[in-house]
Protein backbone atom coordinates (compact mmCIF):
# COMPACT_ATOMS: atom_id res chain seq x y z
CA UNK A 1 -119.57 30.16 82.19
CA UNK A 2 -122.69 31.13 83.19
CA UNK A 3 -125.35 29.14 84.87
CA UNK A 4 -129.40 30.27 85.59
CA UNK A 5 -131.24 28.38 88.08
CA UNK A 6 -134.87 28.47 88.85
CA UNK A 7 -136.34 27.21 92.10
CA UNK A 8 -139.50 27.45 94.18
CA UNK A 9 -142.28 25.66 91.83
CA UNK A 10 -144.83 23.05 92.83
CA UNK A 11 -148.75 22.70 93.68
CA UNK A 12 -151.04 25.19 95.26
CA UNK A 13 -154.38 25.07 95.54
CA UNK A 14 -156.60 28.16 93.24
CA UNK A 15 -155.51 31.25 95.57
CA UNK A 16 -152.58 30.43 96.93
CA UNK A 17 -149.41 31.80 96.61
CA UNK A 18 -145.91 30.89 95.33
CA UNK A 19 -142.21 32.32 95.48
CA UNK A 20 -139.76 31.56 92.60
CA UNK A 21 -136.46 32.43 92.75
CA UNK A 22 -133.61 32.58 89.81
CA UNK A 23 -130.08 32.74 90.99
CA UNK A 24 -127.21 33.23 88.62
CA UNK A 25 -123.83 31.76 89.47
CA UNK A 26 -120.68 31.60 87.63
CA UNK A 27 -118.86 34.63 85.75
CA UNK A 28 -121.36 36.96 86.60
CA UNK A 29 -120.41 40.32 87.05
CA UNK A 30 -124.08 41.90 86.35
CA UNK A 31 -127.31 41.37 85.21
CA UNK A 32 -128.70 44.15 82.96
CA UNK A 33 -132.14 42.34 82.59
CA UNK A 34 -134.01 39.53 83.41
CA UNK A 35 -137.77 38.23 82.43
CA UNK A 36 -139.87 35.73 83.75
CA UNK A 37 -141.80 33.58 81.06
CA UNK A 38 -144.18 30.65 81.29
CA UNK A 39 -145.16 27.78 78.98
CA UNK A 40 -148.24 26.32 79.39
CA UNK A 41 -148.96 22.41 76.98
CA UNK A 42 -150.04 23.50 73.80
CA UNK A 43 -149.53 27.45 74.29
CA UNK A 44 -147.08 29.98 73.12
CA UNK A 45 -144.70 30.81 75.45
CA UNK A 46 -145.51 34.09 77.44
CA UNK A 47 -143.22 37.05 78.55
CA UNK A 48 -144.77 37.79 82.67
CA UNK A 49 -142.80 40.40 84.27
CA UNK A 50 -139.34 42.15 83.55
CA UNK A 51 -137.25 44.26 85.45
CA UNK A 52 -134.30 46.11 84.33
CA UNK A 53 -131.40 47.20 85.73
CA UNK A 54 -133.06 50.34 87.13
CA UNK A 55 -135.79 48.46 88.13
CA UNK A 56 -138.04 49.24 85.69
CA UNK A 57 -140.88 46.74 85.94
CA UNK A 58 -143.14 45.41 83.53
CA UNK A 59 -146.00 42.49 83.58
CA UNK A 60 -148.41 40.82 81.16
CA UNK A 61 -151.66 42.21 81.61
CA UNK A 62 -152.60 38.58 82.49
CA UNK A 63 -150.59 38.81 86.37
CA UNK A 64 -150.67 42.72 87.17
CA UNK A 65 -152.05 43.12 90.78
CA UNK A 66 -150.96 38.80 91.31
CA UNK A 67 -147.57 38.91 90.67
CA UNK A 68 -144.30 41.07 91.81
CA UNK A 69 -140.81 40.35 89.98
CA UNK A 70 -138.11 41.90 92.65
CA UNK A 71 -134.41 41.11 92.53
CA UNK A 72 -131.30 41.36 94.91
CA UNK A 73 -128.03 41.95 92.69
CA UNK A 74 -125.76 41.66 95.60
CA UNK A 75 -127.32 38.09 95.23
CA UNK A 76 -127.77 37.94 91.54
CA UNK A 77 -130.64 36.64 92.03
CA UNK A 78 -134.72 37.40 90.85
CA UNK A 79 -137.39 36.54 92.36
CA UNK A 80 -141.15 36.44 91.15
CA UNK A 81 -143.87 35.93 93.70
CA UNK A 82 -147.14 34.76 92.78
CA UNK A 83 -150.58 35.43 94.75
CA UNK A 84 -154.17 34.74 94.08
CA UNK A 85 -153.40 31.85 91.58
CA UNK A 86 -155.41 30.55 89.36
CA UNK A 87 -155.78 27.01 87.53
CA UNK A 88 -154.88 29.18 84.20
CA UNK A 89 -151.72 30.12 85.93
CA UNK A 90 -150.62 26.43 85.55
CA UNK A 91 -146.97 26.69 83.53
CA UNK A 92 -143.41 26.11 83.18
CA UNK A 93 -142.12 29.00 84.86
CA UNK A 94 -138.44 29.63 83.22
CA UNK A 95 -136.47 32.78 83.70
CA UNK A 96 -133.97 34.42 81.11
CA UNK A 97 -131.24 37.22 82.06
CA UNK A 98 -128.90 39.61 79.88
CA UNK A 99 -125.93 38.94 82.14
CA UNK A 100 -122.64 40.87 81.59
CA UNK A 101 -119.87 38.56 82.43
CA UNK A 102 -117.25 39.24 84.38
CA UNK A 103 -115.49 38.89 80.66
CA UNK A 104 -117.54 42.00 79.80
CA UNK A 105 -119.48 40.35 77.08
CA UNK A 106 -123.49 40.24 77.54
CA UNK A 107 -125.54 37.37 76.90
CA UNK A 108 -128.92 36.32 77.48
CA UNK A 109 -129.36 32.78 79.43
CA UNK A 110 -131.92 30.42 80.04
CA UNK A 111 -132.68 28.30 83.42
CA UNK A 112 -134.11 25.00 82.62
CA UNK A 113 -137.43 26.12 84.52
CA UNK A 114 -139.75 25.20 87.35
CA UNK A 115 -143.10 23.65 87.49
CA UNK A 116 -146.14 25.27 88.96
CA UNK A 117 -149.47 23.89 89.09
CA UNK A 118 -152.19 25.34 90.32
CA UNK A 119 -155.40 22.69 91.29
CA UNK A 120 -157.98 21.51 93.35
């Protein structure tokens, strides 16, 4: 069993900055993948950044130059932190993996996701 959880939401104020973190626990053994994504009320949900196993970083054109995915695999963990936010920014941040299990299977997982709100 695998578990995904997302931490490090809440309110800023438009510029600020945030750090979200995504830690998997259970029978991990590696994660090949893992994506950010956020969900604004009413909109599609959007892909943000990605990074791959080698690293290999991508981000919606929406965040380049705001936002830096990173991750630790020692920790199995990813982080994405957020600068310069704006009120458009304003989401359910969740974050998705392809773990390999310690099983040797690969799956993708879902954390249940973290609010951020960005306001005056």
């Amino acid at each position: 069993q695998v578990q995904l959880v997302e931490s490090g939401g809440g309110s800023v104020q438009p510029g600020g900055s945030l750090s979200l973190s995504c830690v998997a626990s259970g029978s991990v053994f590696a994660i090949k993948q893992a994506d950010w994504y956020r969900q604004a009320p009413g909109k599609e949900r959007e892909l943000v950044a990605t990074i791959n196993v080698r690293s290999v970083i991508n981000y919606a054109d929406s965040v380049k130059g705001r936002f830096t995915i990173s991750r630790d695999s020692a920790k199995n963990t990813v982080y994405l932190q957020m600068s310069s936010l704006q009120p458009e920014d304003t989401a359910v941040y969740l974050c998705s993996a392809q773990i390999v299990t310690t099983q040797f299977t690969t799956s993708t997982y879902w954390g249940q996701g973290t609010q951020v709100t960005v306001s005056s």
